[in-house]
Protein backbone atom coordinates (compact mmCIF):
# COMPACT_ATOMS: atom_id res chain seq x y z
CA UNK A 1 -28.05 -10.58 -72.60
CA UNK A 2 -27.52 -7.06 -71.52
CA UNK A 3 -26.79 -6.14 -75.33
CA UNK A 4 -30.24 -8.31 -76.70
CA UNK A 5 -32.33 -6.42 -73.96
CA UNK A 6 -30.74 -2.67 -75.36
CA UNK A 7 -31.81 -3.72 -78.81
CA UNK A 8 -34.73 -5.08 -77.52
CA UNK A 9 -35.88 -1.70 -75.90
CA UNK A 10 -34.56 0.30 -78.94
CA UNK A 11 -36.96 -1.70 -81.36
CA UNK A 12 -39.88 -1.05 -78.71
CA UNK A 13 -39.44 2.77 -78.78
CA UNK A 14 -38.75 2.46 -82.22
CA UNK A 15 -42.29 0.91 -82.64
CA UNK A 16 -43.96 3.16 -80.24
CA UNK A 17 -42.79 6.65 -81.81
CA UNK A 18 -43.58 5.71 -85.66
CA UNK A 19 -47.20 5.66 -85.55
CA UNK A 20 -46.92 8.70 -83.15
CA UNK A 21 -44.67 10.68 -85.76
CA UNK A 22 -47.20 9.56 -88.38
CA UNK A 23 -50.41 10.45 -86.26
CA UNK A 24 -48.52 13.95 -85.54
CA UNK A 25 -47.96 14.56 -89.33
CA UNK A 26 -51.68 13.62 -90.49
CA UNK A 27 -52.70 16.05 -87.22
CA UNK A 28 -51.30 18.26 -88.68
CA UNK A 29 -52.16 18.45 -92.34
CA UNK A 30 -55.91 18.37 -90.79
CA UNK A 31 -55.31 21.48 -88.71
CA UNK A 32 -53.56 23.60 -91.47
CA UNK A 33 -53.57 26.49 -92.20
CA UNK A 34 -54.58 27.64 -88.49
CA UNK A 35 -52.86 31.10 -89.47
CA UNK A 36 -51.46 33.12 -92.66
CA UNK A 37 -49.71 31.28 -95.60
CA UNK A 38 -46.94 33.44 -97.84
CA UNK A 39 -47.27 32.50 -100.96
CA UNK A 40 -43.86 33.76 -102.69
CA UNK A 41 -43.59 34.58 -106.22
CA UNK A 42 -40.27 35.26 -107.96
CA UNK A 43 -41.41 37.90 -110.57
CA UNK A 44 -43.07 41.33 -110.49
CA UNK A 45 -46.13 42.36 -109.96
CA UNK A 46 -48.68 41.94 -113.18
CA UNK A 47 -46.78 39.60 -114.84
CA UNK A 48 -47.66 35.52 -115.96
CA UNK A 49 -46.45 34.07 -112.41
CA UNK A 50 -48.09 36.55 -110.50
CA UNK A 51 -51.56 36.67 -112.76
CA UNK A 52 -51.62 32.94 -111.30
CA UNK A 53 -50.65 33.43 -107.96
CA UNK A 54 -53.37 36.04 -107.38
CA UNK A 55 -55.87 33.51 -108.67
CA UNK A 56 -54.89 30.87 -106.59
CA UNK A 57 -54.03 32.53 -103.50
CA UNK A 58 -57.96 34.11 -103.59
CA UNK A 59 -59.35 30.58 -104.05
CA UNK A 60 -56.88 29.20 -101.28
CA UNK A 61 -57.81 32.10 -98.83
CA UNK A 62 -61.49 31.16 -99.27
CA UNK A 63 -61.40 27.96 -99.12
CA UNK A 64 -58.86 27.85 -95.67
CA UNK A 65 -60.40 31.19 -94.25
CA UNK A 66 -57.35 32.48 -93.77
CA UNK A 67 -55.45 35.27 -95.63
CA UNK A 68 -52.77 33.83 -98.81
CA UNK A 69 -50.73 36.52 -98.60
CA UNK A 70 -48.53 37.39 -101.96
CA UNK A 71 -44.70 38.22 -101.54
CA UNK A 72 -43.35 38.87 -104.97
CA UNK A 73 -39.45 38.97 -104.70
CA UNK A 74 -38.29 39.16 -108.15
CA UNK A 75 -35.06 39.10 -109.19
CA UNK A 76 -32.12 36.43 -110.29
CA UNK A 77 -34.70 34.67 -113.17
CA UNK A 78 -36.88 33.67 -109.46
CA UNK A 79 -33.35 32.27 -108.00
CA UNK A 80 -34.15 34.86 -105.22
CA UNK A 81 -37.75 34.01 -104.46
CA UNK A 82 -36.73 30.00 -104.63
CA UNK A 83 -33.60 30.44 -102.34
CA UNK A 84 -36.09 32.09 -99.95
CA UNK A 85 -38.95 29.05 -99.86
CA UNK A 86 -35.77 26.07 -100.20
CA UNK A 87 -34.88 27.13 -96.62
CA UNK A 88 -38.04 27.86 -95.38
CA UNK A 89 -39.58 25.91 -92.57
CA UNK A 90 -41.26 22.64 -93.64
CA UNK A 91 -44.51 23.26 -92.50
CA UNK A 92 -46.72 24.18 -95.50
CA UNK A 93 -46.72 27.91 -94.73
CA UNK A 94 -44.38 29.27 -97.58
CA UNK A 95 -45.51 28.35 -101.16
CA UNK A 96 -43.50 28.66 -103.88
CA UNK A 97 -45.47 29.61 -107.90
CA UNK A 98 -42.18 28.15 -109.97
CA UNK A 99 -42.02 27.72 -113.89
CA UNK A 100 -39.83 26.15 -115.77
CA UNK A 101 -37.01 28.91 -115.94
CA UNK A 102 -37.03 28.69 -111.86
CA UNK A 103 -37.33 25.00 -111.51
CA UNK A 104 -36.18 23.22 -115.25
CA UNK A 105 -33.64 26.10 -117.31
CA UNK A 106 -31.90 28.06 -114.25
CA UNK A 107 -29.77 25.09 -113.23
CA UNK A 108 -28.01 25.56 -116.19
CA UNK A 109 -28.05 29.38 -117.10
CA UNK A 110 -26.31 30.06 -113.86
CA UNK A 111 -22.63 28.78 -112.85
CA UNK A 112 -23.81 28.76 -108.88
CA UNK A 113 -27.58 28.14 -107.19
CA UNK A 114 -28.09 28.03 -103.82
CA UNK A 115 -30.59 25.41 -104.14
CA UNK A 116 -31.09 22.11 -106.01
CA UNK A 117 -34.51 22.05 -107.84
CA UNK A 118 -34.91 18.65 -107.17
CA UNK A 119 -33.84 17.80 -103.60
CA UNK A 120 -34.65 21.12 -101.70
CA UNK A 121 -38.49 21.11 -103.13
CA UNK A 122 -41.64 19.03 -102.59
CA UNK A 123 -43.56 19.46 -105.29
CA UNK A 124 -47.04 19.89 -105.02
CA UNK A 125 -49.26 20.25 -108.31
CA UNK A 126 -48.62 21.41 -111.81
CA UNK A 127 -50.98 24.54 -112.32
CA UNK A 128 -51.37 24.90 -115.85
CA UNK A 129 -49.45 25.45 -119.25
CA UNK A 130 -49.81 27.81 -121.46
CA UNK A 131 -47.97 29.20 -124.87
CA UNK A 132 -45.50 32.11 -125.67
CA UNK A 133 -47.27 34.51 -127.89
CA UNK A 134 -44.76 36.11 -130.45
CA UNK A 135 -46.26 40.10 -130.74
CA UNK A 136 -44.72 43.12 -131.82
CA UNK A 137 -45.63 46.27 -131.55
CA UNK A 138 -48.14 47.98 -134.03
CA UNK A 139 -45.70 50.35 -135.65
CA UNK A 140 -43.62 47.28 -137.23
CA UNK A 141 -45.07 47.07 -140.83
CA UNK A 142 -45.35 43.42 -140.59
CA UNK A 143 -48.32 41.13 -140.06
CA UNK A 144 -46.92 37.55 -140.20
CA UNK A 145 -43.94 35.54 -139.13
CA UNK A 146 -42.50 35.64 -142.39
CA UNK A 147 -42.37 39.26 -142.91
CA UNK A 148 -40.45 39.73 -139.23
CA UNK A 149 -38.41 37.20 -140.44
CA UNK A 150 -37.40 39.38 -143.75
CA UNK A 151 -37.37 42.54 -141.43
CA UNK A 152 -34.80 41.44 -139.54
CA UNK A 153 -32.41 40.13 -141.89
CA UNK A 154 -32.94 43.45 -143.73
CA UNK A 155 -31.74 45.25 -140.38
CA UNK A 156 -29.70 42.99 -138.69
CA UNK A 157 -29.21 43.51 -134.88
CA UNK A 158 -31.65 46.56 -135.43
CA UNK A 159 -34.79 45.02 -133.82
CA UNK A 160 -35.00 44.18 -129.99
CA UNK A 161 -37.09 41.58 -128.14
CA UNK A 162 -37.77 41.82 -124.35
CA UNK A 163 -37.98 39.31 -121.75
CA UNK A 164 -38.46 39.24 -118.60
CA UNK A 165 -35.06 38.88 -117.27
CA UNK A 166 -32.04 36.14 -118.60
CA UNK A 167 -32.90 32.64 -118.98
CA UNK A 168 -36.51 33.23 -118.57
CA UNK A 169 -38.72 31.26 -120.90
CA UNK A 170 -39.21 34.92 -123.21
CA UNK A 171 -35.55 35.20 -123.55
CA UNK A 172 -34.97 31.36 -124.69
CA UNK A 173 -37.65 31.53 -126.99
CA UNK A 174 -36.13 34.56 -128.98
CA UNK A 175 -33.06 32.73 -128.61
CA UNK A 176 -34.41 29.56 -130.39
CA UNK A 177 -36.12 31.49 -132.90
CA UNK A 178 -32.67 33.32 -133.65
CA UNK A 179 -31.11 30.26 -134.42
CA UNK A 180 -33.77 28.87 -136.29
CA UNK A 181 -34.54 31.79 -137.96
CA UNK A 182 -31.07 32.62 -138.96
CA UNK A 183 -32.11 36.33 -137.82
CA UNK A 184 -29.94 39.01 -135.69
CA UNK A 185 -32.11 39.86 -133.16
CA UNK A 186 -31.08 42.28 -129.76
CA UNK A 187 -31.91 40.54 -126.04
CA UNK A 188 -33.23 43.45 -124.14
CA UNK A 189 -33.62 41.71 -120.41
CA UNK A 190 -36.16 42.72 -117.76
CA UNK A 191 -36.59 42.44 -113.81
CA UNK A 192 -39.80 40.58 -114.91
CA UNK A 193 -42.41 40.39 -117.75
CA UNK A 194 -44.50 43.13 -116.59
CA UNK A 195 -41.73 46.05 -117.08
CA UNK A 196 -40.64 44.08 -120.14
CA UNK A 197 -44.19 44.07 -121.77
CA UNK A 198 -44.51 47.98 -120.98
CA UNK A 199 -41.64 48.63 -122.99
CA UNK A 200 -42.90 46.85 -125.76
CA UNK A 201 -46.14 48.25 -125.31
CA UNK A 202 -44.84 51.84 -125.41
CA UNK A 203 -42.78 50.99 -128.67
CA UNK A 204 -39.65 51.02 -127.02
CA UNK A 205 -38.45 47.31 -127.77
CA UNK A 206 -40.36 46.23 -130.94
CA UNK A 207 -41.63 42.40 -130.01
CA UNK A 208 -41.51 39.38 -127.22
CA UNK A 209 -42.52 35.92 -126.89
CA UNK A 210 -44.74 36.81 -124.35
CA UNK A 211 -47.55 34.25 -121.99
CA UNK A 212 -50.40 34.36 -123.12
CA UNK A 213 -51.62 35.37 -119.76
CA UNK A 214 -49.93 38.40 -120.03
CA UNK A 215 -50.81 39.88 -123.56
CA UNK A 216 -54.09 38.00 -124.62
CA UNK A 217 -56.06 41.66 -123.37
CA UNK A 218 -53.44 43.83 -125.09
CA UNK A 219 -53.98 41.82 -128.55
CA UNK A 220 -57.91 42.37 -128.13
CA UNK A 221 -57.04 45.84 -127.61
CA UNK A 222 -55.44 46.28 -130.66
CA UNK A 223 -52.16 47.46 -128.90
CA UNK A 224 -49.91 44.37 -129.82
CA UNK A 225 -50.32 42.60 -132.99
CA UNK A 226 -50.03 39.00 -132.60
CA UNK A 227 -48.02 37.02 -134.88
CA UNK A 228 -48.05 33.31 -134.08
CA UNK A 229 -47.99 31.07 -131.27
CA UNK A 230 -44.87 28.78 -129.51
CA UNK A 231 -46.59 25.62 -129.12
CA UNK A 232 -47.10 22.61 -131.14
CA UNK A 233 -51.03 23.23 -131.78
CA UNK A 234 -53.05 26.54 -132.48
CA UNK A 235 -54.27 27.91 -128.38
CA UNK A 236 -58.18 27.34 -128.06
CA UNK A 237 -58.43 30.99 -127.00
CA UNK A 238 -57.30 32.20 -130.30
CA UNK A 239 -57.84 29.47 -132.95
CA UNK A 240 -56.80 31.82 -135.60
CA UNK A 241 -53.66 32.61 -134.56
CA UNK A 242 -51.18 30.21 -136.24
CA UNK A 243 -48.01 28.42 -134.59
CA UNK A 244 -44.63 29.56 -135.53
CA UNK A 245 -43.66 25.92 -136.79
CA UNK A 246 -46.92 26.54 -139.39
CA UNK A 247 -46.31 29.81 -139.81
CA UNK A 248 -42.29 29.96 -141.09
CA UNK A 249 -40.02 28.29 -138.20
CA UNK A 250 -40.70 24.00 -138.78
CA UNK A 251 -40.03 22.29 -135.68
CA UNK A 252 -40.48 25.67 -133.23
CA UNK A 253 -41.88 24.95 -129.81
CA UNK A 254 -41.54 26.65 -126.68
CA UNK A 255 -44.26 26.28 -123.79
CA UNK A 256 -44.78 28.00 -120.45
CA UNK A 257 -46.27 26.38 -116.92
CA UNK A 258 -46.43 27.24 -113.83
CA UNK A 259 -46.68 24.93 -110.61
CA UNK A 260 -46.69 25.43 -106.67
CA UNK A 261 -43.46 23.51 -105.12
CA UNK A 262 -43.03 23.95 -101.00
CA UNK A 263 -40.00 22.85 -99.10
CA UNK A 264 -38.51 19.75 -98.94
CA UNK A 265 -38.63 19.31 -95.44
CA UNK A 266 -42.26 19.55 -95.40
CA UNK A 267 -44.69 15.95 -94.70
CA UNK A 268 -46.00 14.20 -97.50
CA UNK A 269 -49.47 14.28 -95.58
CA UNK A 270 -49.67 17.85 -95.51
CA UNK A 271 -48.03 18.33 -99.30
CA UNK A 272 -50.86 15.57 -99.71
CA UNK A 273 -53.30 18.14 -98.55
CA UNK A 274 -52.51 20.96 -100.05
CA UNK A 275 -52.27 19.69 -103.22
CA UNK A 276 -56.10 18.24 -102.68
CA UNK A 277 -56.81 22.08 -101.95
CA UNK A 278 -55.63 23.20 -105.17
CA UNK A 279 -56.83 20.45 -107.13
CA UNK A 280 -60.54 21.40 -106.36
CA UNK A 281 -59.30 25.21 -106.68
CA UNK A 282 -58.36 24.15 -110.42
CA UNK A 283 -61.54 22.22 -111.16
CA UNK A 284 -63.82 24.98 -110.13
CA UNK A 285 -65.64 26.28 -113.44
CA UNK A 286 -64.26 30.27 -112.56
CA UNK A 287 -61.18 29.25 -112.79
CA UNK A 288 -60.66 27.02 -115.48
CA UNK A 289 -62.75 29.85 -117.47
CA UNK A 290 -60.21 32.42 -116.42
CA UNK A 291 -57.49 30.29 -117.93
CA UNK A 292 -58.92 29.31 -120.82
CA UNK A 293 -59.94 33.36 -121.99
CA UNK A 294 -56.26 34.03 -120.99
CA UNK A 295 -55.21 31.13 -123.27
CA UNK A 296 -53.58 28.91 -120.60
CA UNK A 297 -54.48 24.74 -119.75
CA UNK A 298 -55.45 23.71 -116.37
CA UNK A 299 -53.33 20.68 -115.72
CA UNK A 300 -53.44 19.78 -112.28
CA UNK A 301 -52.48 15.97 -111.41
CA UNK A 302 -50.71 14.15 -108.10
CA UNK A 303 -47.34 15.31 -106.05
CA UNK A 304 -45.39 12.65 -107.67
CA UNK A 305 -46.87 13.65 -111.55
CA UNK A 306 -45.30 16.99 -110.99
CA UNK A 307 -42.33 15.81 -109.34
CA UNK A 308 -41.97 13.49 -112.50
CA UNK A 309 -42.69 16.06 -114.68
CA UNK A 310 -39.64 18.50 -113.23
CA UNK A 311 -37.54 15.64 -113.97
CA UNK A 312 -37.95 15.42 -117.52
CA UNK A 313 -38.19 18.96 -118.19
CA UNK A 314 -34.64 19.72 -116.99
CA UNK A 315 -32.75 17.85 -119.70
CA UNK A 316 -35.08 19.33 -122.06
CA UNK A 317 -34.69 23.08 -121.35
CA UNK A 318 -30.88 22.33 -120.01
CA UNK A 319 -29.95 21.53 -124.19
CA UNK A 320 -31.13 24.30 -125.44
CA UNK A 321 -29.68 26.32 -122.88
CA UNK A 322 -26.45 24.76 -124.52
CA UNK A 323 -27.14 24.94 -127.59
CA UNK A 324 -28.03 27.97 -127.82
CA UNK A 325 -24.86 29.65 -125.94
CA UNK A 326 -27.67 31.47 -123.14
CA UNK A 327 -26.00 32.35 -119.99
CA UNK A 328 -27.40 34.39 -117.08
CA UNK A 329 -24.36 35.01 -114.50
């Protein structure tokens, strides 16, 4: 009897303190943020990742009236920046811009992480997608894919590419269109895009597979020549600019995104509620022009859509991180 009337009162508290936990967790996705929010970025100032933080973390600050405060730690292909959010608290305070080499390639570029992509992050919206641009600079007497193509087989392991750092999404790019290119090209690795795109800007590495986010200004400019783009279709931004599949590489595609992940520990409700706060950020007509001139998509979409999407884009990225022989340790 004495045993029935234990389980009895266990049930009871059990019944009493669910609706309280949930009430707490809802109370406090209402009242966030009710001070500062770090949003952590794991590349260098100027760069793709960062180009999008800034945007967002303006919008966010607005819209919460409270400062979005941006903590680029760069370093480790974003390993560094990740490690710091996957132990952060769970309470919606430390946001996380991840890509695909931080969340999808690094797992298998790098013999030891000290986090799991998929269990130590909630993800909270996909941000957008956009394409590698292949440029090079000026001085190359070359104007199409074809003719770098010829180039480098005519100077084999004479011609570098920059990235911004091993295993990001520049460096397996030039390592896909290596192999099917049948070209000798030399990986020149960066602590970030923005360093890396300076280089090539000054003439000192002679092309990249840069974001369009990055290098869409600097083609305008005149002071990279663009040669064709990663993806699968011609970019909106730049309709004339053909796709390296079309334009001597069949089969070549390589995309860029970027999404905002917090940590695991963190309450649906308020992951719920951030990710509505982003959502509207994304649909407001600024922004989605801001993307679109820098050649990038606005996807947006649920929790569990980007949580999905992770999924399937670490098989994807982890084979041609085998195939191709890329390692980052």
């Amino acid at each position: 009897m004495k045993k029935n009337n234990k389980n009895l009162h266990t049930l009871i508290s059990i019944t009493v303190a669910l609706p309280l936990a949930v009430g707490s967790a809802f109370a406090v996705a209402a009242d966030f943020p009710d001070k500062p929010v770090r949003f952590v970025v794991g590349f260098t100032p100027g760069g793709p990742s960062d180009i999008v933080a800034r945007l967002l973390g303006q919008k966010l600050a607005e819209a919460w009236s409270q400062q979005v405060v941006i903590d680029n730690r760069a370093g480790a292909g974003g390993n560094i920046a990740a490690e710091i959010v996957a132990k952060a608290p769970g309470d919606g305070y430390t946001l996380l811009l991840g890509n695909n080499s931080i969340l999808a390639t690094n797992a298998a570029l790098y013999s030891k992480l000290n986090f799991d992509p998929v269990k130590d992050f909630a993800p909270v919206i996909l941000v957008a997608s956009q394409p590698n641009i292949l440029v090079v600079h000026p001085s190359l007497p070359i104007k199409t894919v074809k003719d770098l193509i010829a180039l480098a087989k005519s100077k084999p392991g004479q011609l570098n590419y920059a990235s911004s750092g091993s295993g990001a999404a520049a460096h397996l790019s030039g390592e896909l269109f290596k192999a099917m290119a049948h070209v000798d090209l030399v990986h020149i690795p960066y602590k970030g895009a923005a360093p890396a795109l300076n280089d090539v800007l000054a003439g000192q590495d002679q092309l990249m597979f840069a974001t369009s986010l990055s290098v869409v200004p600097h083609i305008k400019s005149g002071r990279l020549r663009a040669l064709a783009v990663t993806t699968a279709k011609r970019m909106q931004a730049m309709p004339e600019l053909p796709t390296v599949a079309e334009a001597g590489v069949p089969g070549f595609e390589a995309t860029t995104w970027h999404g905002v992940v917090v940590s695991a520990a963190t309450p649906q409700a308020l992951v719920n509620r951030i990710n509505a706060d982003l959502a509207k950020v994304l649909q407001a007509p600024d922004v989605r022009e801001r993307f679109t001139v820098l050649g990038a998509e606005v996807i947006g979409g649920s929790p569990e859509d980007f949580s999905a999407y992770i999924k399937k884009e670490i098989p994807k990225w982890t084979k041609v991180v085998k195939d191709s022989g890329a390692r980052a340790d």
